[in-house]
Protein backbone atom coordinates (compact mmCIF):
# COMPACT_ATOMS: atom_id res chain seq x y z
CA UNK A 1 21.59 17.12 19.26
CA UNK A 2 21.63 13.17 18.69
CA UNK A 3 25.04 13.02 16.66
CA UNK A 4 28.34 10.87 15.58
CA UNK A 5 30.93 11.10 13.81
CA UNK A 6 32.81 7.54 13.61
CA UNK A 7 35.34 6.22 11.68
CA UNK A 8 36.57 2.57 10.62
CA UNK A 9 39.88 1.85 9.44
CA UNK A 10 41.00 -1.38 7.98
CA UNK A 11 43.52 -2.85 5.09
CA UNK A 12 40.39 -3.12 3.09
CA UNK A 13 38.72 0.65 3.46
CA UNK A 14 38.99 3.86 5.36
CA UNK A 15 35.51 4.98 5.98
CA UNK A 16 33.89 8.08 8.21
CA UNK A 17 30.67 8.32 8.52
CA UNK A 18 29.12 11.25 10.66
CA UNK A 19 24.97 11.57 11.24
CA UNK A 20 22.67 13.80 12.84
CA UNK A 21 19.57 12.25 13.62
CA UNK A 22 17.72 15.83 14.36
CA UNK A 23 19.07 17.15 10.86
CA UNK A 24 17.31 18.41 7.47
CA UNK A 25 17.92 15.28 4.93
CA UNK A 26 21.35 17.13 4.07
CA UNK A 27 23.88 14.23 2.51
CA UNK A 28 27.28 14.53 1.45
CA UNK A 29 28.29 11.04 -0.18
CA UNK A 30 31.49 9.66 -1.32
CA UNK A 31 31.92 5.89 -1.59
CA UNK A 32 32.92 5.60 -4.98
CA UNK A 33 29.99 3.58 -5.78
CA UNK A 34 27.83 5.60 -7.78
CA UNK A 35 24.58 3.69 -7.12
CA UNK A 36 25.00 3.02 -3.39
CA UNK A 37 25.42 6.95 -3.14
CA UNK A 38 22.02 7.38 -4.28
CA UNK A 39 20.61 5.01 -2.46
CA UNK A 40 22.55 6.22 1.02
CA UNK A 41 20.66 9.42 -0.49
CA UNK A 42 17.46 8.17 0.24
CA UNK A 43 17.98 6.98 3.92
CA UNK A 44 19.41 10.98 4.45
CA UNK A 45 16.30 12.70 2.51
CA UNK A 46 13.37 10.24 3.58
CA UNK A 47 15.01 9.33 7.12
CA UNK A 48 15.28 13.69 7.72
CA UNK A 49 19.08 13.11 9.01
CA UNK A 50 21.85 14.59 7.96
CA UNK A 51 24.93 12.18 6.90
CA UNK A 52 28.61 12.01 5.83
CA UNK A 53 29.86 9.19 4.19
CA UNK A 54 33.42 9.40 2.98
CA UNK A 55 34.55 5.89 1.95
CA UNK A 56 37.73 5.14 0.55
CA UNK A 57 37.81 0.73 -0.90
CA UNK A 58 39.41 -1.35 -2.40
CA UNK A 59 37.29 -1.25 -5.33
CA UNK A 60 39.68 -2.76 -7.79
CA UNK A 61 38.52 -5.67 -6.37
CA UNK A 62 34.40 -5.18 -6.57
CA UNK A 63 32.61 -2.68 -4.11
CA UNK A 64 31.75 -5.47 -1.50
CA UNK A 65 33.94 -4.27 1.33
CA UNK A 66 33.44 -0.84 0.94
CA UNK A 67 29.85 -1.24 0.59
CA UNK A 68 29.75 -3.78 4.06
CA UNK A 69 32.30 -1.68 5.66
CA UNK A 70 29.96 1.04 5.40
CA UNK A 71 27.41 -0.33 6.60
CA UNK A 72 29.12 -1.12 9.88
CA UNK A 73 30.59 2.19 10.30
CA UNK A 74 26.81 3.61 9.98
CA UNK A 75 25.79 0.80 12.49
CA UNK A 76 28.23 2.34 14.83
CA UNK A 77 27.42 5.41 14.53
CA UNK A 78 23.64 5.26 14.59
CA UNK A 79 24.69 3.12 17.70
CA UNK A 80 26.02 6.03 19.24
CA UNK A 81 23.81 8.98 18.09
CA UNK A 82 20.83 7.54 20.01
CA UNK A 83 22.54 7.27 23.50
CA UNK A 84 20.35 5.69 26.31
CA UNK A 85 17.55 5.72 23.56
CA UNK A 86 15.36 7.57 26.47
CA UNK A 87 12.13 8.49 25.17
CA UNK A 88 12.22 7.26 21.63
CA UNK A 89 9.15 5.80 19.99
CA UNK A 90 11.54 2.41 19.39
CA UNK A 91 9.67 0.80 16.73
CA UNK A 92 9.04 2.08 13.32
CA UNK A 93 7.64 0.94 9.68
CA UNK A 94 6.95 2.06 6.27
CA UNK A 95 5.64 1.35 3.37
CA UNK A 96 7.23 2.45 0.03
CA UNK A 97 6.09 2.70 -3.56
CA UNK A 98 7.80 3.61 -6.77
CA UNK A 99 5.76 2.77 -10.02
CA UNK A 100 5.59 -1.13 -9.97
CA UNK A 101 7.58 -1.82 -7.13
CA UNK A 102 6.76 -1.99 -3.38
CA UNK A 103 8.63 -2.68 -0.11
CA UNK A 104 7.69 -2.85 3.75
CA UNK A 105 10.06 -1.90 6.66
CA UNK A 106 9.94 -2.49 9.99
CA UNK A 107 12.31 -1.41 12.69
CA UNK A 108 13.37 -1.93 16.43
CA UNK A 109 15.71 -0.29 17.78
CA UNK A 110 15.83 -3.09 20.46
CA UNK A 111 19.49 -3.50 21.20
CA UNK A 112 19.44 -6.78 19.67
CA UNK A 113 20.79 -7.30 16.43
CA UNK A 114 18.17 -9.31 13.30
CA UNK A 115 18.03 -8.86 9.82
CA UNK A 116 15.36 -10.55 7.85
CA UNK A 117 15.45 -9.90 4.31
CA UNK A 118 13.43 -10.99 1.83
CA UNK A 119 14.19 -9.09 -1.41
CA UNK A 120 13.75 -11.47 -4.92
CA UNK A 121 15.77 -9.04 -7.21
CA UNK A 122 14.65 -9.52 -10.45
CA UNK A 123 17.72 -9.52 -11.69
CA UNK A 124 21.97 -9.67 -10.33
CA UNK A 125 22.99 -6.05 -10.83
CA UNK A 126 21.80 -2.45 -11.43
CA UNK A 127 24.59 -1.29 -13.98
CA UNK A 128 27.55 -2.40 -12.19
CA UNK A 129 25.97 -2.93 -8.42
CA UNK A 130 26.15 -6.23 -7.65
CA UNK A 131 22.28 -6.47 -5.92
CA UNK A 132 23.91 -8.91 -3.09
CA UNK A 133 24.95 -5.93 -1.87
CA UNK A 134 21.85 -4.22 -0.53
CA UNK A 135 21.81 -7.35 2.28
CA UNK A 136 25.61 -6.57 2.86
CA UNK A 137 24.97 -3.60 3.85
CA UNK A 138 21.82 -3.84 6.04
CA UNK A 139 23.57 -7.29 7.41
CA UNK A 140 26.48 -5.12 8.75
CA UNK A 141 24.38 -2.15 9.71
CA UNK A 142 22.37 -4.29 12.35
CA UNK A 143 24.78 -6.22 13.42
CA UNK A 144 26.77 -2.28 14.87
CA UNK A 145 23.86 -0.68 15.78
CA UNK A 146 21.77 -3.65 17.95
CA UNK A 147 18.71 -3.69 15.89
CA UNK A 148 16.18 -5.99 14.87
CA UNK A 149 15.25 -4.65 11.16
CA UNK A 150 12.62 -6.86 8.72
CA UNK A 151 12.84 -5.81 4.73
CA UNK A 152 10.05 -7.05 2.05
CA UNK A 153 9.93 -6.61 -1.02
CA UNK A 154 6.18 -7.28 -1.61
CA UNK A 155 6.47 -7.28 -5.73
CA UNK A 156 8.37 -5.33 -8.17
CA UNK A 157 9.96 -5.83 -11.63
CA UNK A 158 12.39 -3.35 -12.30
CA UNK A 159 15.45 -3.93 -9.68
CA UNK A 160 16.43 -0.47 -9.30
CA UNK A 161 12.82 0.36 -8.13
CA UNK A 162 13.05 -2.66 -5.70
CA UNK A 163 16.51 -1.54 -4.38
CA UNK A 164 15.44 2.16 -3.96
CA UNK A 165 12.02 1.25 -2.18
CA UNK A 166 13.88 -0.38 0.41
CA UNK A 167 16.06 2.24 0.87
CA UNK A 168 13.14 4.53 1.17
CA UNK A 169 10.68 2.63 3.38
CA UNK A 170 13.97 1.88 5.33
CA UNK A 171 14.92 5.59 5.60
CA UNK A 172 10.96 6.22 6.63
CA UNK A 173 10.93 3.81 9.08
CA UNK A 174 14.49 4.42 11.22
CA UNK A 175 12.92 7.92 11.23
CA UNK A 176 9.43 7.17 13.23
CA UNK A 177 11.53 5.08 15.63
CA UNK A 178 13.57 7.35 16.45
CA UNK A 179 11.52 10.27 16.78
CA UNK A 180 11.05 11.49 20.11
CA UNK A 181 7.86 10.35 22.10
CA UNK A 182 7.08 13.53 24.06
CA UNK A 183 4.77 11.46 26.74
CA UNK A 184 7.80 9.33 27.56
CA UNK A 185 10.62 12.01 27.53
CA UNK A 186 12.28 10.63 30.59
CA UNK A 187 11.27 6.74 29.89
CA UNK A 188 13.59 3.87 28.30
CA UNK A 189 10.38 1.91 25.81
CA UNK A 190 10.98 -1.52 27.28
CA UNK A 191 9.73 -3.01 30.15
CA UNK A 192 13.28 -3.98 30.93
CA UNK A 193 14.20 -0.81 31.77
CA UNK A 194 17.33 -0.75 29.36
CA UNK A 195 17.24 -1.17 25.76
């Protein structure tokens, strides 16, 4: 079984974050942040991987160190749950829906680290989520887990819709990369030879 359990400790947050990539969607979620819990939802449910998030922040101050630190942590820890990355598929995208709104994912688990994101929120925050967020926490994701990882929004004008179709196409994505290619069981996909 592809699995982690990591943890990241700091004077900021306290954060665990355990996955299984080979799991059922099955999330338990405690951040404190009530939005970014349904949203780390969707990457569980569409992405078919288990995950525990227990995050304890600083929140007092604003959720941006809990939600970054979190991101990190499940950097890491995807990091570590795909190993050698023998015989994955490597790349991965999706497209996403949700009434008006529409994002595109792409993903490569290349060992390099790349975020482009490209998300005009329509507006600065979805109740009390500050929307700068969402890049936060992909920034500090890839940056951990050695990814190269493009986000569009391609239109939307409701900003929840636009935050939870990234999540989605996200979640959709990370799960055809890194399904496992049965004609290349044995085989690192890179022509390098290491990933």
């Amino acid at each position: 079984m592809r699995q982690a359990d990591v943890s990241r400790n700091t004077l900021e947050t306290r954060i665990r974050v355990a996955i299984n990539l080979d799991g059922t969607g099955v999330a338990k979620l405690a951040t404190g942040v009530g939005f970014f819990d349904h949203m780390l939802d969707q990457i569980a449910r569409h992405g078919m991987m288990d995950l525990i998030i227990d995050a304890a922040g600083d929140l007092h101050i604003d959720a941006h160190h809990t939600v970054e630190d979190v991101g990190i942590t499940f950097g890491q820890a995807l990091a570590k749950a795909l190993g050698d990355k023998k015989g994955l598929r490597r790349y991965g995208h999706a497209y996403v829906p949700l009434d008006e709104a529409l994002s595109r994912v792409v993903v490569d688990l290349s060992g390099r680290p790349g975020l482009v994101f490209n998300v005009p929120f329509t507006r600065a925050m979805i109740g009390e989520f500050d929307v700068d967020l969402v890049h936060e926490f992909f920034q500090g994701m890839v940056n951990h887990a050695g990814i190269s990882l493009h986000i569009d929004n391609l239109r939307g004008v409701n900003a929840h819709h636009q935050a939870e179709t990234v999540f989605k196409a996200f979640a959709r994505a990370l799960r055809m990369a890194v399904e496992v290619d049965a004609r290349a069981a044995d085989a690192i996909p890179s022509t390098k030879g290491a990933l």
